[in-house]
Protein backbone atom coordinates (compact mmCIF):
# COMPACT_ATOMS: atom_id res chain seq x y z
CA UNK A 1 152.81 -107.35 24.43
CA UNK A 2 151.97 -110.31 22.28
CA UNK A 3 154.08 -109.14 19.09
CA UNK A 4 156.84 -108.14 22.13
CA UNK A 5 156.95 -111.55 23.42
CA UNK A 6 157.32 -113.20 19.84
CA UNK A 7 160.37 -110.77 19.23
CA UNK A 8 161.93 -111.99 22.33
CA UNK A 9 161.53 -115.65 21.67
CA UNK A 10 162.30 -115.92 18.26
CA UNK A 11 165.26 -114.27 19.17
CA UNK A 12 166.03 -116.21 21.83
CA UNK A 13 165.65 -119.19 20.34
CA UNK A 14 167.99 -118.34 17.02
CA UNK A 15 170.90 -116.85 19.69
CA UNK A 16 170.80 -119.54 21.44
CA UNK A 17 170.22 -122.13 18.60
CA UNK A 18 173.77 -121.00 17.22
CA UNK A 19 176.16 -119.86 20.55
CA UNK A 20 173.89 -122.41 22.90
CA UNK A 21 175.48 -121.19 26.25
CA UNK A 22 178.75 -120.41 25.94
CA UNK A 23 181.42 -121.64 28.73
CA UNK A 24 182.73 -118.31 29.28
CA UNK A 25 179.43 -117.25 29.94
CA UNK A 26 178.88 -119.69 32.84
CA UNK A 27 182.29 -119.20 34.50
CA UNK A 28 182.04 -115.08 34.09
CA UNK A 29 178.35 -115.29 35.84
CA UNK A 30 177.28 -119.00 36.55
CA UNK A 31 173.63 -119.58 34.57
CA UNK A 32 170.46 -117.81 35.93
CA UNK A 33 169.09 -121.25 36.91
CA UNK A 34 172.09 -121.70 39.35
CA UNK A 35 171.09 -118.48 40.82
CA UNK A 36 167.44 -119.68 40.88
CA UNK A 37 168.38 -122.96 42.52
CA UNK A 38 170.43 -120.97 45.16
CA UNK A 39 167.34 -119.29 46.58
CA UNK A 40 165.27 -122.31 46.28
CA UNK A 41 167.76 -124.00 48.62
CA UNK A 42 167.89 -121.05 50.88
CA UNK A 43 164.17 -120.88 51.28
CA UNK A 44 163.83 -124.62 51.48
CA UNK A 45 166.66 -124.59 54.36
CA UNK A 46 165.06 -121.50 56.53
CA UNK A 47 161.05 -122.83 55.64
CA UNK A 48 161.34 -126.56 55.70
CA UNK A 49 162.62 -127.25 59.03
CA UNK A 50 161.47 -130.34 60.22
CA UNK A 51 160.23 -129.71 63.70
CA UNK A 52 157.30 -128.09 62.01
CA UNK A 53 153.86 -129.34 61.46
CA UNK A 54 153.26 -131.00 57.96
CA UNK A 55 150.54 -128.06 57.19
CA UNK A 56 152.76 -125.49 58.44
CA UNK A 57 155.36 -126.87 55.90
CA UNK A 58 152.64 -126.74 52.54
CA UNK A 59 151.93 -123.59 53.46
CA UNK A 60 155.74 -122.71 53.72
CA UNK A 61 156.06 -124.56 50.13
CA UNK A 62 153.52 -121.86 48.67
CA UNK A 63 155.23 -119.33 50.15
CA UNK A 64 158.56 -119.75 48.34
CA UNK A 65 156.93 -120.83 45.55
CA UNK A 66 155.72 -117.30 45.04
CA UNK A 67 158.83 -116.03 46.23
CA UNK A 68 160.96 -117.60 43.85
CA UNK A 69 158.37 -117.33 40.43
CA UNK A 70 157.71 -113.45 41.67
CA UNK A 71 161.03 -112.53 42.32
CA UNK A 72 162.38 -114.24 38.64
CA UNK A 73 159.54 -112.88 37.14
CA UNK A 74 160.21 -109.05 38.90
CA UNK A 75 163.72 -108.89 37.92
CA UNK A 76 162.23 -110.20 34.05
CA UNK A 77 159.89 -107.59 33.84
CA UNK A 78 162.46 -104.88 34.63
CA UNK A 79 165.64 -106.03 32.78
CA UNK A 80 162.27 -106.28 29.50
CA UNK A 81 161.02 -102.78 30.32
CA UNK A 82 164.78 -100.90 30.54
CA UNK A 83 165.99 -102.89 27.79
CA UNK A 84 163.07 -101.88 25.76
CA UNK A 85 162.87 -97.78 27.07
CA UNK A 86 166.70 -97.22 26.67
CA UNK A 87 167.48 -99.16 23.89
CA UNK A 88 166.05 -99.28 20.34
CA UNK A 89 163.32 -101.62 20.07
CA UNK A 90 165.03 -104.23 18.00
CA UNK A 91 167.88 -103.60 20.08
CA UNK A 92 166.15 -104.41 23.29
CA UNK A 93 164.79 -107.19 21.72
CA UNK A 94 167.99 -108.98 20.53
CA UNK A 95 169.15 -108.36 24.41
CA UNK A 96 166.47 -109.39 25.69
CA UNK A 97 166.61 -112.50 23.25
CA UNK A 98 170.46 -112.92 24.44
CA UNK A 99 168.59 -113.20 28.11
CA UNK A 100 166.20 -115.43 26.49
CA UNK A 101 168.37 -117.73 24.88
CA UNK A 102 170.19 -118.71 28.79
CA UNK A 103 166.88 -120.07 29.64
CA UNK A 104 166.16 -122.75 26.66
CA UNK A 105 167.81 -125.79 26.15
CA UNK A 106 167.43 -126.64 22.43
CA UNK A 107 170.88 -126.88 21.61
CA UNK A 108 172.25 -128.56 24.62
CA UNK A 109 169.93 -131.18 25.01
CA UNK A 110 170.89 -132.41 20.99
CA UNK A 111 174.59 -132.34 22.42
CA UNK A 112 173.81 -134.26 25.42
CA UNK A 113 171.84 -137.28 23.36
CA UNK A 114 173.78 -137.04 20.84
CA UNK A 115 176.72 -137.71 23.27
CA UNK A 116 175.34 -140.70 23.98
CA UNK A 117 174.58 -142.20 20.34
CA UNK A 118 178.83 -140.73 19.93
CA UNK A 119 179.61 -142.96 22.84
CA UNK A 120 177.72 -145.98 21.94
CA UNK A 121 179.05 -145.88 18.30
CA UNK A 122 182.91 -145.56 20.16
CA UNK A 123 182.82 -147.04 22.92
CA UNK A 124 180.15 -149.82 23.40
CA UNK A 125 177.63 -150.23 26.33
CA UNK A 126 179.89 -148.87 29.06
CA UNK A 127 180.58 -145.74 27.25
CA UNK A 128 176.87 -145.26 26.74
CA UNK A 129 175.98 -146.37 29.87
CA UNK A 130 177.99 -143.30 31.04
CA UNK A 131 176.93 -141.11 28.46
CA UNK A 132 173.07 -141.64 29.47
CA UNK A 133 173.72 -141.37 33.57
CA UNK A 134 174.51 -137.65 32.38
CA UNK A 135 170.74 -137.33 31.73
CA UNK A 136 168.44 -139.63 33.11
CA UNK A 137 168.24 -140.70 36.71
CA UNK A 138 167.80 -144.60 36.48
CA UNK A 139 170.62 -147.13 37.67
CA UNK A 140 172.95 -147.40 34.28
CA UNK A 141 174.35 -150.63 35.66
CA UNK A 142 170.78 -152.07 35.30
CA UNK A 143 170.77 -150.91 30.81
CA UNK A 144 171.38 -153.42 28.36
CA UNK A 145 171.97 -151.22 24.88
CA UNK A 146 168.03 -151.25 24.21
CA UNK A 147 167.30 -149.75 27.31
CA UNK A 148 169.71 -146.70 27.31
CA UNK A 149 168.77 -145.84 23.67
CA UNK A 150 165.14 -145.78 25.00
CA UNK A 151 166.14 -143.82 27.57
CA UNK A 152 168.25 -141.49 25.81
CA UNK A 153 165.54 -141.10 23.41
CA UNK A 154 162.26 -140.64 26.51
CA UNK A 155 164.94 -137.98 27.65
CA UNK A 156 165.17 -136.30 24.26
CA UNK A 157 161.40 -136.22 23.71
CA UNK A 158 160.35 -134.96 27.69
CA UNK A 159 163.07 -132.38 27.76
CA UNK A 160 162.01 -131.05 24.04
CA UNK A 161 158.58 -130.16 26.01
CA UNK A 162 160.00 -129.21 29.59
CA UNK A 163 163.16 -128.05 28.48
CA UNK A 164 162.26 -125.82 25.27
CA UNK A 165 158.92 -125.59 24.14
CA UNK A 166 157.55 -124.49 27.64
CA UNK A 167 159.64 -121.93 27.89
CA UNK A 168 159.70 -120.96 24.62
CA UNK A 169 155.51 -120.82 25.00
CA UNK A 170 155.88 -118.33 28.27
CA UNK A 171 157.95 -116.25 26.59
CA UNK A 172 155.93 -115.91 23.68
CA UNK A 173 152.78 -114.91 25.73
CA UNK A 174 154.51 -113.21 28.05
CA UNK A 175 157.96 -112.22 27.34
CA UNK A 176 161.12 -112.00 29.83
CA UNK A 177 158.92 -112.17 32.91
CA UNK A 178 156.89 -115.43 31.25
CA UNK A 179 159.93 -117.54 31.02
CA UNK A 180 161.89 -116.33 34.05
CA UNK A 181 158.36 -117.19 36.25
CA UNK A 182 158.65 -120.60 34.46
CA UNK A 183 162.07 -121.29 35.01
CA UNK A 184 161.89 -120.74 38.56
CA UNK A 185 159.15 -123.06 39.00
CA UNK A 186 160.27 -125.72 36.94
CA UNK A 187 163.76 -125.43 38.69
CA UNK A 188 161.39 -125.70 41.93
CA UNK A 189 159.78 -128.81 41.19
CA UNK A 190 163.32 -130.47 40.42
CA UNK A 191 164.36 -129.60 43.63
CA UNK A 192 162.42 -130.01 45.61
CA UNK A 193 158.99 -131.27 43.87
CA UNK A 194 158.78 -134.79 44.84
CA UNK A 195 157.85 -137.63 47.01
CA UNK A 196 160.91 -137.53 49.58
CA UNK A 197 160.22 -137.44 53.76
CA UNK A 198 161.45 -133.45 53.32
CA UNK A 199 159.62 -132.48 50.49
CA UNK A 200 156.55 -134.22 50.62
CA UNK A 201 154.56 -131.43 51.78
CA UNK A 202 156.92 -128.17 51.04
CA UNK A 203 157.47 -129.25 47.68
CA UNK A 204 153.64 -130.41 46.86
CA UNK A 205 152.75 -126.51 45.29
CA UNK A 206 155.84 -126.92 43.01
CA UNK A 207 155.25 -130.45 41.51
CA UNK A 208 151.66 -128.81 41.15
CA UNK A 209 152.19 -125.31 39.80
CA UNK A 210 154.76 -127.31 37.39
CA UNK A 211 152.36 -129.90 35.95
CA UNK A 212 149.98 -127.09 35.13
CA UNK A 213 152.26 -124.65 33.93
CA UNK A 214 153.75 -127.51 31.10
CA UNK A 215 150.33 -128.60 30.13
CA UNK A 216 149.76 -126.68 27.00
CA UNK A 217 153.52 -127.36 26.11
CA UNK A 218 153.77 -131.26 26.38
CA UNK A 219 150.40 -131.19 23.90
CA UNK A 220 152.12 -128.54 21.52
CA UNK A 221 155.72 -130.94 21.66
CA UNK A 222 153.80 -133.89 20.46
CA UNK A 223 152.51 -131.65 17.19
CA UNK A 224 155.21 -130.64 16.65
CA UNK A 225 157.28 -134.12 16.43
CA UNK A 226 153.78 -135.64 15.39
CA UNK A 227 154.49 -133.20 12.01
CA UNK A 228 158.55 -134.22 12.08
CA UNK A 229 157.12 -137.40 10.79
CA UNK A 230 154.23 -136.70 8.06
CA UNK A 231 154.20 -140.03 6.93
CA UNK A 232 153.31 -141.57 10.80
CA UNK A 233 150.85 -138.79 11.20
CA UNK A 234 147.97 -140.57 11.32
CA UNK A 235 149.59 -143.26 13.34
CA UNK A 236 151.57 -140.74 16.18
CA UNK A 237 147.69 -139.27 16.77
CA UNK A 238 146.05 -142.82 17.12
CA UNK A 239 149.17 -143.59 20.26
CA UNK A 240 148.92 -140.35 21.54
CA UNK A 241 145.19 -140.28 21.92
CA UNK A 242 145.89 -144.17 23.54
CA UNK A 243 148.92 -144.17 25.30
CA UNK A 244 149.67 -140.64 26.57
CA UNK A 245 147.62 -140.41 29.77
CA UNK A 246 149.32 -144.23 30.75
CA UNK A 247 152.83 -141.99 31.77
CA UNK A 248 153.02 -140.95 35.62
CA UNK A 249 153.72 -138.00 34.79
CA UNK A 250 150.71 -135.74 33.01
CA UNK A 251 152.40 -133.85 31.00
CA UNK A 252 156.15 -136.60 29.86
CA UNK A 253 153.91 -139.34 28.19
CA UNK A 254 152.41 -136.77 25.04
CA UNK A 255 156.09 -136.17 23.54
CA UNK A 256 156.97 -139.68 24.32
CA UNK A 257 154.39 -141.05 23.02
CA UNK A 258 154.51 -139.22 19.40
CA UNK A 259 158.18 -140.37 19.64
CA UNK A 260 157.37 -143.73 20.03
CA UNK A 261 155.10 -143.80 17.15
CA UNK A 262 157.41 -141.75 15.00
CA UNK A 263 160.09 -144.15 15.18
CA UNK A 264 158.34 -147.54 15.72
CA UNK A 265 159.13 -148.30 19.34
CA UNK A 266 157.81 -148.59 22.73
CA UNK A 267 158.94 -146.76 25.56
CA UNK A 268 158.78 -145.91 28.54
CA UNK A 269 157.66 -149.13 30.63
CA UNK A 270 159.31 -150.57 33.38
CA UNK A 271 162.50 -149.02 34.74
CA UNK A 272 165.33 -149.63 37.65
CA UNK A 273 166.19 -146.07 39.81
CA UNK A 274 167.93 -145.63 42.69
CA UNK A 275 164.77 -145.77 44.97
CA UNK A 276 163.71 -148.70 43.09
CA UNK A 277 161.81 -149.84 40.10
CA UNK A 278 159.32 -148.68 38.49
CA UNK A 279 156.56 -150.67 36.80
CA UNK A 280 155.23 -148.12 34.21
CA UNK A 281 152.71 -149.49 30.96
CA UNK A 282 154.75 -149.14 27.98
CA UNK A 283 153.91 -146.66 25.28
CA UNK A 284 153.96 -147.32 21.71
CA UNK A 285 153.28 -150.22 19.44
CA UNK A 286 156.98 -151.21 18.48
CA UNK A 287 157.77 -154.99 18.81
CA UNK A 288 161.52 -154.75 18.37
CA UNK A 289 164.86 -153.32 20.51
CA UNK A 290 165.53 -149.75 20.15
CA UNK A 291 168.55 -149.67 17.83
CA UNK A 292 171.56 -146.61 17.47
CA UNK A 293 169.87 -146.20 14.44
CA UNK A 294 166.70 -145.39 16.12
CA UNK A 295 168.48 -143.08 18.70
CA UNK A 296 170.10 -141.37 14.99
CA UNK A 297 166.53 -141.25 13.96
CA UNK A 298 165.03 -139.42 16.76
CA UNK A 299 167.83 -136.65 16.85
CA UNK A 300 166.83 -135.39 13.35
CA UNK A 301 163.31 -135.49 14.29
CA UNK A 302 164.06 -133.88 17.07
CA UNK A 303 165.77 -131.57 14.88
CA UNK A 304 162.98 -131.12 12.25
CA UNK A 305 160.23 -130.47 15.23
CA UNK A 306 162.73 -127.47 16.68
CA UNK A 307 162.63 -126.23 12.95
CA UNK A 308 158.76 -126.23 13.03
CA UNK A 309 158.65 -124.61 16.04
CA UNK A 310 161.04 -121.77 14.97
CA UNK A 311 159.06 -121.03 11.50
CA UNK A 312 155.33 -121.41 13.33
CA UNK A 313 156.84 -118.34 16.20
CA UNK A 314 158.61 -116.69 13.12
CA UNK A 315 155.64 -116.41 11.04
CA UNK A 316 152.74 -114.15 13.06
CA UNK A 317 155.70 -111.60 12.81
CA UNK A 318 156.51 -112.08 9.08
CA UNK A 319 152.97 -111.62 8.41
CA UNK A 320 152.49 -108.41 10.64
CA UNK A 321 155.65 -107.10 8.59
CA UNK A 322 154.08 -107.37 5.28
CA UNK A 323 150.88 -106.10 6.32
């Protein structure tokens, strides 16, 4: 199962490295996470109705929670085990890979930041003030240039852990049903995993079942961009150790924090949202602005940590081949 779930994530990760997710793709069949997201707001419609108890609605909250990871998972596990009994087996790897490959984000999330480092370069603060409202929920109108690099770059660094090295990690322990269960949870907690009136208690088991299930990622995302920049090792360990566990979130502040020391910033800190600001510690020991260059600089660490994390899942294979 182990050597099964490499295959499928090492092949996932190349497919979707190269053809990311291809537009025709999404308009032949929409993306599985739209079809997650459409029973998540079923369930949360028919289970969160708010004439019920607040106890009644955590308990609801479980219940879909299981729903939604057991049904992903399910149809994972059975799309993994016909692929593999009616197919060759590196066959029904590679299409199980394809599968694979819908449910990372490497390449997309280097296209989104580097969109806005493109639109900064071209068109100034407004462009990249609308370049970075594509990707982070704070108020753009409240970003000077410094602040929507840093943001741009906090983005890059959390969504290298939530975005691909969590899945990748499921799917390597557990193959198709591994990242399909963590998909559907993850899509969970961004829908309906935080502090609202209506989600309070339904979505409390998400946010939970989320930070849990991206704990051994967010540690793994720091190596990983912790050994993008050899010469800062020493240094991205010391802020790590320091400054991770001052994020809100449990699992954001470990990639964020290696980033900061990689590049010589702080970030984080406080920030202006919608539902108001948010006075956050900063992370990092950097005394200057974050510069385009810097937002450059993180992209091809970024870049170099993906490339570590493709030869570390590549090699257990390579050396089971030559044995």
């Amino acid at each position: 199962m182990v050597t099964t779930g490499l295959g499928i994530a090492l092949a996932g990760l190349v497919i979707e490295g190269i053809l990311g997710y291809p537009p025709p793709l999404f308009r032949l069949w929409r993306h599985p996470v739209v079809w997650i997201g459409a029973l998540i707001g079923w369930l949360d419609r028919s289970l969160n109705r708010e004439n019920l108890p607040q106890a009644r609605r955590r308990l609801n909250g479980v219940l879909a929670l299981l729903l939604v990871a057991g049904a992903t998972a399910l149809a994972g596990g059975l799309l993994q085990a016909l692929a593999l009994d009616l197919l060759p087996r590196t066959a029904g790897i590679l299409l199980c890979g394809l599968v694979t490959s819908s449910l990372l984000a490497q390449r997309s999330l280097y296209s989104h930041v580097c969109a806005v480092a493109d639109a900064l370069q071209a068109e100034g603060l407004q462009g990249g003030r609308a370049a970075v409202s594509h990707i982070v929920g704070r108020d753009p109108a409240s970003l000077d240039e410094p602040a929507v690099i840093r943001a741009a770059i906090e983005s890059l660094a959390e969504n290298f852990s939530d975005g691909v090295t969590a899945p990748l990690l499921w799917c390597a322990l557990l193959g198709l049903p591994g990242i399909a269960a963590y998909k559907a949870i993850n899509t969970a907690d961004s829908m309906i995993g935080h502090l609202s009136e209506r989600h309070r208690a339904f979505g409390w088991a998400s946010a939970r079942l989320d930070d849990w299930v991206n704990l051994p990622a967010s540690r793994l995302a720091a190596a990983w961009i912790a050994l993008a920049s050899p010469r800062r090792l020493a240094r991205c360990w010391r802020i790590v150790r320091r400054d991770a566990r001052l994020h809100r979130s449990p699992n954001a502040g470990w990639p964020e924090a290696a980033m900061a020391a990689s590049l010589g910033l702080r970030l984080a800190g406080p920030r202006d949202y919608a539902s108001g600001r948010v006075d956050d510690p900063w992370i990092g020991d950097g005394d200057r602005p974050a510069s385009l260059a810097d937002l450059r600089r993180a992209l091809v660490l970024y870049r170099r940590a993906c490339a570590l994390q493709l030869l570390v899942t590549a090699m257990p294979l390579a050396l089971l081949a030559a044995a």
